[in-house]
Each structure stands twice: as C-alpha cells, then as structure tokens.
Protein backbone atom coordinates (compact mmCIF):
# COMPACT_ATOMS: atom_id res chain seq x y z
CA UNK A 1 0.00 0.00 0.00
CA UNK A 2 1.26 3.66 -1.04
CA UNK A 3 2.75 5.46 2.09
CA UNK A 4 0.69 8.41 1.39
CA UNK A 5 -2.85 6.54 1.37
CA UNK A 6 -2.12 4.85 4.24
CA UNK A 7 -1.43 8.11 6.77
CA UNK A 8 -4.36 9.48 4.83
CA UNK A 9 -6.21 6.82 6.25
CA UNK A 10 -4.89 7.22 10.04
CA UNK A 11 -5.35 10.82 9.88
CA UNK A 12 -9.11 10.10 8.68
CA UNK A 13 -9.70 6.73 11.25
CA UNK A 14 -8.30 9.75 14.06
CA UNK A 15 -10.64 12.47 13.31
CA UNK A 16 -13.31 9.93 14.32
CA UNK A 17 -11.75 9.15 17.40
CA UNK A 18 -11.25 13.08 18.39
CA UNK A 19 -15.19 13.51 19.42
CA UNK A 20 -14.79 10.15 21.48
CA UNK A 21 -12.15 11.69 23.88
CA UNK A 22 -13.78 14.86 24.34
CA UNK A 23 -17.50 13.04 25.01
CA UNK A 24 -15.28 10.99 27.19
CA UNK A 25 -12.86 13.81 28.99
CA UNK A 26 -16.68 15.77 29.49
CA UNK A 27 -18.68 13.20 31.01
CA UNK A 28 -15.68 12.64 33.82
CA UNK A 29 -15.63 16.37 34.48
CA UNK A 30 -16.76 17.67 37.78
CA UNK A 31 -18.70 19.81 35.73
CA UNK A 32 -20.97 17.53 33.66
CA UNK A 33 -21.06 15.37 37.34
CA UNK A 34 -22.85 18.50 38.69
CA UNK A 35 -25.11 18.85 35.96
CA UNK A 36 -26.00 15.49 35.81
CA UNK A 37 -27.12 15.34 39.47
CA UNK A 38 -29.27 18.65 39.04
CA UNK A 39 -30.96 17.31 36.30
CA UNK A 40 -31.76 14.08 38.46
CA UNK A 41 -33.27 16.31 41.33
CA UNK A 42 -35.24 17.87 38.64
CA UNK A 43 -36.91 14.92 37.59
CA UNK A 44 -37.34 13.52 41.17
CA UNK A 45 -39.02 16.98 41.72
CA UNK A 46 -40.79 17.37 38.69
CA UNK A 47 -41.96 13.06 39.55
CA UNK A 48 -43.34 13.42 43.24
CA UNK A 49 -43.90 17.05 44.02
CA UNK A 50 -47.50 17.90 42.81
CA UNK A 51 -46.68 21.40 40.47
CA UNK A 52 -49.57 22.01 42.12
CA UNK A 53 -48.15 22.70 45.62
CA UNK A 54 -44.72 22.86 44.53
CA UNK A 55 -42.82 25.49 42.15
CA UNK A 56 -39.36 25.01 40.84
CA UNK A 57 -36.86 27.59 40.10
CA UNK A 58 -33.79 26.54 39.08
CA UNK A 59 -30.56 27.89 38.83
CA UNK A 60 -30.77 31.07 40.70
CA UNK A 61 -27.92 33.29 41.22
CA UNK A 62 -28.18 35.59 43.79
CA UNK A 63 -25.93 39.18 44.16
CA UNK A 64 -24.20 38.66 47.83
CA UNK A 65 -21.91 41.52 49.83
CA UNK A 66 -18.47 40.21 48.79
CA UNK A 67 -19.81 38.44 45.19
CA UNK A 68 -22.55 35.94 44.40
CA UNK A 69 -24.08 32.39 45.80
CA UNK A 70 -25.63 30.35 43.43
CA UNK A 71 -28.58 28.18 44.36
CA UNK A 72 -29.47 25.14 42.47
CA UNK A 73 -33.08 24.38 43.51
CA UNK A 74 -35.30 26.89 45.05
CA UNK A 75 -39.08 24.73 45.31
CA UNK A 76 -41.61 27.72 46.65
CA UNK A 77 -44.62 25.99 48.25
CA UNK A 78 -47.82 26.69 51.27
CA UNK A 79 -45.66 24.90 53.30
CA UNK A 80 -42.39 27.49 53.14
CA UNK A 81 -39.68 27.72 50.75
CA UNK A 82 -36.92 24.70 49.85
CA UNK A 83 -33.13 25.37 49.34
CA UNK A 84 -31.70 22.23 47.71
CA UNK A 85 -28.45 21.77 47.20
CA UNK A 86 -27.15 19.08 45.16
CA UNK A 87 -24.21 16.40 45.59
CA UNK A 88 -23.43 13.80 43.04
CA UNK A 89 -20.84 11.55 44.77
CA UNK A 90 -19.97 8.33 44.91
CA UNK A 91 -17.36 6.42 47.04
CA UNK A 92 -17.90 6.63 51.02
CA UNK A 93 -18.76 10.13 52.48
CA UNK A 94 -17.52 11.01 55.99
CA UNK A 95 -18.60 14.38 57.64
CA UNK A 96 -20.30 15.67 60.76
CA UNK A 97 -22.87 18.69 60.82
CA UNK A 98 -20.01 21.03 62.19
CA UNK A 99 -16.73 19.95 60.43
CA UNK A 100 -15.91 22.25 57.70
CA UNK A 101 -14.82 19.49 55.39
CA UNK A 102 -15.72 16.28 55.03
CA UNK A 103 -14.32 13.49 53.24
CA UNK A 104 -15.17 11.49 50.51
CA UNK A 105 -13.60 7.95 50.14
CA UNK A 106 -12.53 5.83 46.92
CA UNK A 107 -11.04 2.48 47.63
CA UNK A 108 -7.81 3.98 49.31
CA UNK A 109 -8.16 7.25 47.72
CA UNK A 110 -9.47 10.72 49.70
CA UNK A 111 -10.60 13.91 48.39
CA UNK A 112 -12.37 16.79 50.62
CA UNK A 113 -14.94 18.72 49.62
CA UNK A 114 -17.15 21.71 51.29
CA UNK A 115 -19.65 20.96 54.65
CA UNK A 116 -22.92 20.95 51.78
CA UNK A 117 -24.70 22.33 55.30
CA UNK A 118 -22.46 25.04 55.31
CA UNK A 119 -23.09 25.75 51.86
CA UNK A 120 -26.41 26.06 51.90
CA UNK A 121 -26.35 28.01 54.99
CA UNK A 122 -24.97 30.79 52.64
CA UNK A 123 -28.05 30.47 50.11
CA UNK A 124 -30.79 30.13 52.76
CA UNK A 125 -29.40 33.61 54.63
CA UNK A 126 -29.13 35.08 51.48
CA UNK A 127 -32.59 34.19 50.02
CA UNK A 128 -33.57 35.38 53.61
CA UNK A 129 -31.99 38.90 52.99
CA UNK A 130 -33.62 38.46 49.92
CA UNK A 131 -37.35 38.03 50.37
CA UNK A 132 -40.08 39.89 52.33
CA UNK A 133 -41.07 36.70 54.21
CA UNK A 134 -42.08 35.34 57.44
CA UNK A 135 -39.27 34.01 60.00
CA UNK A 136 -38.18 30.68 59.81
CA UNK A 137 -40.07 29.53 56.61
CA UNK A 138 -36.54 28.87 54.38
CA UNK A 139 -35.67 25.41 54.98
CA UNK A 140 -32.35 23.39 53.58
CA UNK A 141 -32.06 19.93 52.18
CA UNK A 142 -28.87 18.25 50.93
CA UNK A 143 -30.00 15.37 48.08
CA UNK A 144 -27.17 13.43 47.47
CA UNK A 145 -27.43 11.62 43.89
CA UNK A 146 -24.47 8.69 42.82
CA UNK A 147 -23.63 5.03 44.27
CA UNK A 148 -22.25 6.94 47.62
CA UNK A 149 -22.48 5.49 51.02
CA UNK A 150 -22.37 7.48 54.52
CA UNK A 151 -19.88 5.92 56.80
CA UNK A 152 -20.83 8.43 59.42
CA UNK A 153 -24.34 9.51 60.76
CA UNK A 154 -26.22 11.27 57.70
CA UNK A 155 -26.99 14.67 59.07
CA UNK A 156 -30.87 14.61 59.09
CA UNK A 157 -31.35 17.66 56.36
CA UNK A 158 -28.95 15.69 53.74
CA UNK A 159 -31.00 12.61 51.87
CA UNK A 160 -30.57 10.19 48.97
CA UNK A 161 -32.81 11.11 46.38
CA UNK A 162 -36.16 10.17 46.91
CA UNK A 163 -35.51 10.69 50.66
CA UNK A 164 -34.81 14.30 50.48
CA UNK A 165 -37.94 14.71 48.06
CA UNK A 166 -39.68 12.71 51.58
CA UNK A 167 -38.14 15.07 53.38
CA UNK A 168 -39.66 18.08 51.63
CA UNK A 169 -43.44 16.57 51.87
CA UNK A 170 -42.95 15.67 55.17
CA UNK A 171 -43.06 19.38 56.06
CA UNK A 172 -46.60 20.09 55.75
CA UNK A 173 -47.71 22.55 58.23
CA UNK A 174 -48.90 25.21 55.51
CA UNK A 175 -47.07 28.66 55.92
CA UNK A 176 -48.37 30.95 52.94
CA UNK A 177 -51.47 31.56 50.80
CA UNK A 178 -51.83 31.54 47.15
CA UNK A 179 -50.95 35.74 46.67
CA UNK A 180 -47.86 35.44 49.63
CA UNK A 181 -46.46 32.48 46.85
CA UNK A 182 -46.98 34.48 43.92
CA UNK A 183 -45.00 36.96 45.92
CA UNK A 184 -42.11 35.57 47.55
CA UNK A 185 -41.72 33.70 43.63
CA UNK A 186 -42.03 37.69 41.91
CA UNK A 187 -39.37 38.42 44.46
CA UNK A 188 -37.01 35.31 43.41
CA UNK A 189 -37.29 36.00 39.83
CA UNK A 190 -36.55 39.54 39.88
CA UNK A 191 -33.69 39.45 42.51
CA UNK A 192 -31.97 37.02 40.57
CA UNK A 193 -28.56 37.57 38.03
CA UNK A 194 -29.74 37.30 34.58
CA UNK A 195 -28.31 33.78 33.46
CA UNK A 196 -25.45 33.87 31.39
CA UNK A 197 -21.76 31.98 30.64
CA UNK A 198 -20.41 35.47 31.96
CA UNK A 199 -22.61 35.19 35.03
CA UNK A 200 -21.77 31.57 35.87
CA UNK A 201 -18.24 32.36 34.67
CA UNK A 202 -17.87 35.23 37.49
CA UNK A 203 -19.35 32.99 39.97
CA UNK A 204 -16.91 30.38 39.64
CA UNK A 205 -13.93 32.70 39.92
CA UNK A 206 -15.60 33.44 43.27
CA UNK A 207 -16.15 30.30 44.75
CA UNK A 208 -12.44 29.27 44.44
CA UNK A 209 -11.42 32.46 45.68
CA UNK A 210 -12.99 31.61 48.66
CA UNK A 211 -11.90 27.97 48.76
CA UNK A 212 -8.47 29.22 47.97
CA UNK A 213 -8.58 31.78 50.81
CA UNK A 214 -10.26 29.21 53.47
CA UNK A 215 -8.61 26.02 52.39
CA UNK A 216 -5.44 24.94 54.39
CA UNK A 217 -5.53 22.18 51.69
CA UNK A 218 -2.28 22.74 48.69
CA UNK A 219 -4.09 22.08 45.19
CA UNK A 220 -2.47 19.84 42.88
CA UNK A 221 -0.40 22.13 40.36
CA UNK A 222 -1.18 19.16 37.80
CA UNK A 223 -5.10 18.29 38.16
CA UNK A 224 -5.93 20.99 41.04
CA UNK A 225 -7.02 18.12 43.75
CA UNK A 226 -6.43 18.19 47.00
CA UNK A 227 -3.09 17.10 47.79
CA UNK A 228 -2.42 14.62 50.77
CA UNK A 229 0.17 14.08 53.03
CA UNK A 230 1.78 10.47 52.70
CA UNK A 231 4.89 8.83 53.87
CA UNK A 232 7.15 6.55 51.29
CA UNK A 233 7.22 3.26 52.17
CA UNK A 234 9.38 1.98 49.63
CA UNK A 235 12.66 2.75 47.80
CA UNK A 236 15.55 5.57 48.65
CA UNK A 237 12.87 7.71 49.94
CA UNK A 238 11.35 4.85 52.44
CA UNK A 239 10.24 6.71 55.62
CA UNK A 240 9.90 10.26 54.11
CA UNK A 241 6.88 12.16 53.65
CA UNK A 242 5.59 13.37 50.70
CA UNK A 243 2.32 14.86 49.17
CA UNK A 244 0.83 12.85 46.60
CA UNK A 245 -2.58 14.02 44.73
CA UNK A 246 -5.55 12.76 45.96
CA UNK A 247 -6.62 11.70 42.13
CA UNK A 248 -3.95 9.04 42.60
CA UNK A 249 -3.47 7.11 40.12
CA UNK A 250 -5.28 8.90 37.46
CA UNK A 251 -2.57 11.95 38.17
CA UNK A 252 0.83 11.53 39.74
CA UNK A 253 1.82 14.44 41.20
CA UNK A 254 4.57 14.10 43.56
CA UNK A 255 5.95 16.89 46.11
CA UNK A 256 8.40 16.11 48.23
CA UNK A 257 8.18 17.27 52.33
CA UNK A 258 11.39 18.93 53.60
C-alpha cells in the first residue's frame, strides 16, 4: 500500500476518534457530574412534588456583599420555601454537621470537599436577605445523587434522592397563601442575576477564591485536587513524607516534604 494513502487513512480513522475523547474527557468532568445530578433532582421533583403545591426555580444566582451564591433548587410551596443543594458523589462520604470538610472515600483514595450544610447556609441567609417573608419559613435539604455510602451519621437535612424529596413533603404545616407564593416567587425572579456563561463564569472565579482563601488544603499544580500528606514506604525515599494528589493514580503528582 502507497505510504501516502495509508497516513491518509490514520489521519481520517483519528478524526473519528477526536469527538470520542472529548464526550469521554466531558462526562468525567466535575462539571458535567454537577449537571448530571441537578438534572436528576429535577426529575425527582418534577416526579413526586405535585406542580400544584410545589414550584421550581432553578438555577438562581443571587448578588451577595463580597460576590454571588448560586442556588441550584429553590421549590416555593404553602408549606415554606426549599433550598436544595445538590451532591453527586460516589465512594464513602464522611462528615459531621459542624466539620468544615468532610471526606469522601474511593477504595484507598481521599478527596475533601465543602460541609454541603455550610453551603447552603450561605443560600438560605441570602434568600432570607432576599425576600419579604415570614421568620423561619426557608428550609435546607442536601439530596445526594451517585452510588455513595455514609460511613458516618447522615446529618438529618442531607437525603438520597427520593428521601430528600420525603423530606420536603414531610413538612406540611402550611405557611403561605396563594398571593404570599406568587410573591415571595415575583421576588425570586426579579432578585436574581440574569443567566449567562459570563454570570456563571464570574461565579466560579468566586467560589475558588474563597476555597483558595479558606482552604489549608495545597491544590495539585497538575489536576488541582487536593493534595495529601503520605509517607514513602518503599525505595531511597522509604520513611519520608511526601504529598501525593488525591486523584492518585489517574494523576501523579509528587511533592516532596522537607
């Protein structure tokens, strides 16, 4: 076979293969992880709340003193208003209502992440701050969505999926009338950021601000995980300690401890 008809043929067999490691770098992103879980609370939500009783708005970013908090669920209802924050996680999950931090778990592998409780602290005060509503009628749920398993007590505000939508219609005392909803939901919609990529863009360069300024965690320079602090076991540098990335083995990242 002619040298030049054969690369023409690799060059044309990898231009199929370039939209194959792009589907398959997005659907591993942290990114497309979050979206997937939001759109799985949506249709648990959309499922077994009556639209009736419940209203969804999703996606809300709200304009906070030092930047902006986005929300990912707000459900308006008779029976108060819902801030639902979503985690889609899988592995084992360690954390405590008051640690900052907690841990998630694969095999030998941890990563921390954000207290959700104490993230959606942040949205319920600032929907509070927000709305012209009655005291104590902003509640917060935590759905977690994935094959994750709680090796310490679940908080009871944090659910698996169906539970947290239990959760929600389990609080039924009813709080507002039909004109107080169509008020608080006037109030949501027009206190909100307009939704855009610059929006969500400026949001993001916010949050890790703040995780950067909080977090006594170093960031991998490589894959920006958490990095952990290990000790060598094995080889020259047997006994020494060393962080290693917490993506281990996916990335390698090596820095040694003086």
């Amino acid at each position: 076979m002619d040298l030049s008809i054969y690369l023409s043929m690799m060059i044309s067999a990898a231009w199929y293969l370039i939209p194959i490691f792009i589907f398959a770098v997005i659907i591993k992103s942290a990114w497309f992880k979050g979206v997937l879980g939001e759109w799985q609370v949506n249709l648990l939500i959309k499922f077994f709340l009556d639209k009736n009783d419940y209203h969804l708005i999703k996606n809300v970013t709200l304009p906070t003193d030092d930047g902006t908090t986005q929300i990912d669920h707000i459900i308006v209802s008779r029976y108060g208003v819902f801030v639902v924050e979503t985690k889609n996680m899988k592995g084992w999950i360690f954390g405590s209502i008051n640690q900052k931090q907690w841990t998630q778990q694969i095999f030998k592998h941890k990563s921390k992440f954000q207290n959700p409780l104490h993230q959606n602290y942040k949205h319920v005060k600032t929907l509070e701050a927000c709305l012209n509503a009655k005291k104590d009628c902003i509640f917060s749920v935590i759905i977690f969505i994935g094959d994750s398993t709680f090796k310490t007590k679940m908080p009871e505000k944090v659910r698996f999926a169906r539970g947290g939508i239990e959760y929600i219609k389990n609080i039924n005392d009813i709080i507002f009338n039909e004109q107080e909803i169509a008020n608080l939901i006037e109030q949501i919609e027009s206190g909100r950021l307009e939704r855009s990529h610059k929006i969500n863009r400026q949001h993001i360069e916010h949050v890790k601000k703040i995780i950067d300024g909080k977090s006594d965690i170093k960031p991998c320079s490589r894959c920006g995980a958490g990095m952990v602090l290990r000790k060598a076991t094995k080889g020259k540098n047997s006994g020494s300690e060393f962080l290693g990335c917490s993506a281990f083995p996916k990335c390698r990242n090596v820095i040694m401890v003086n």
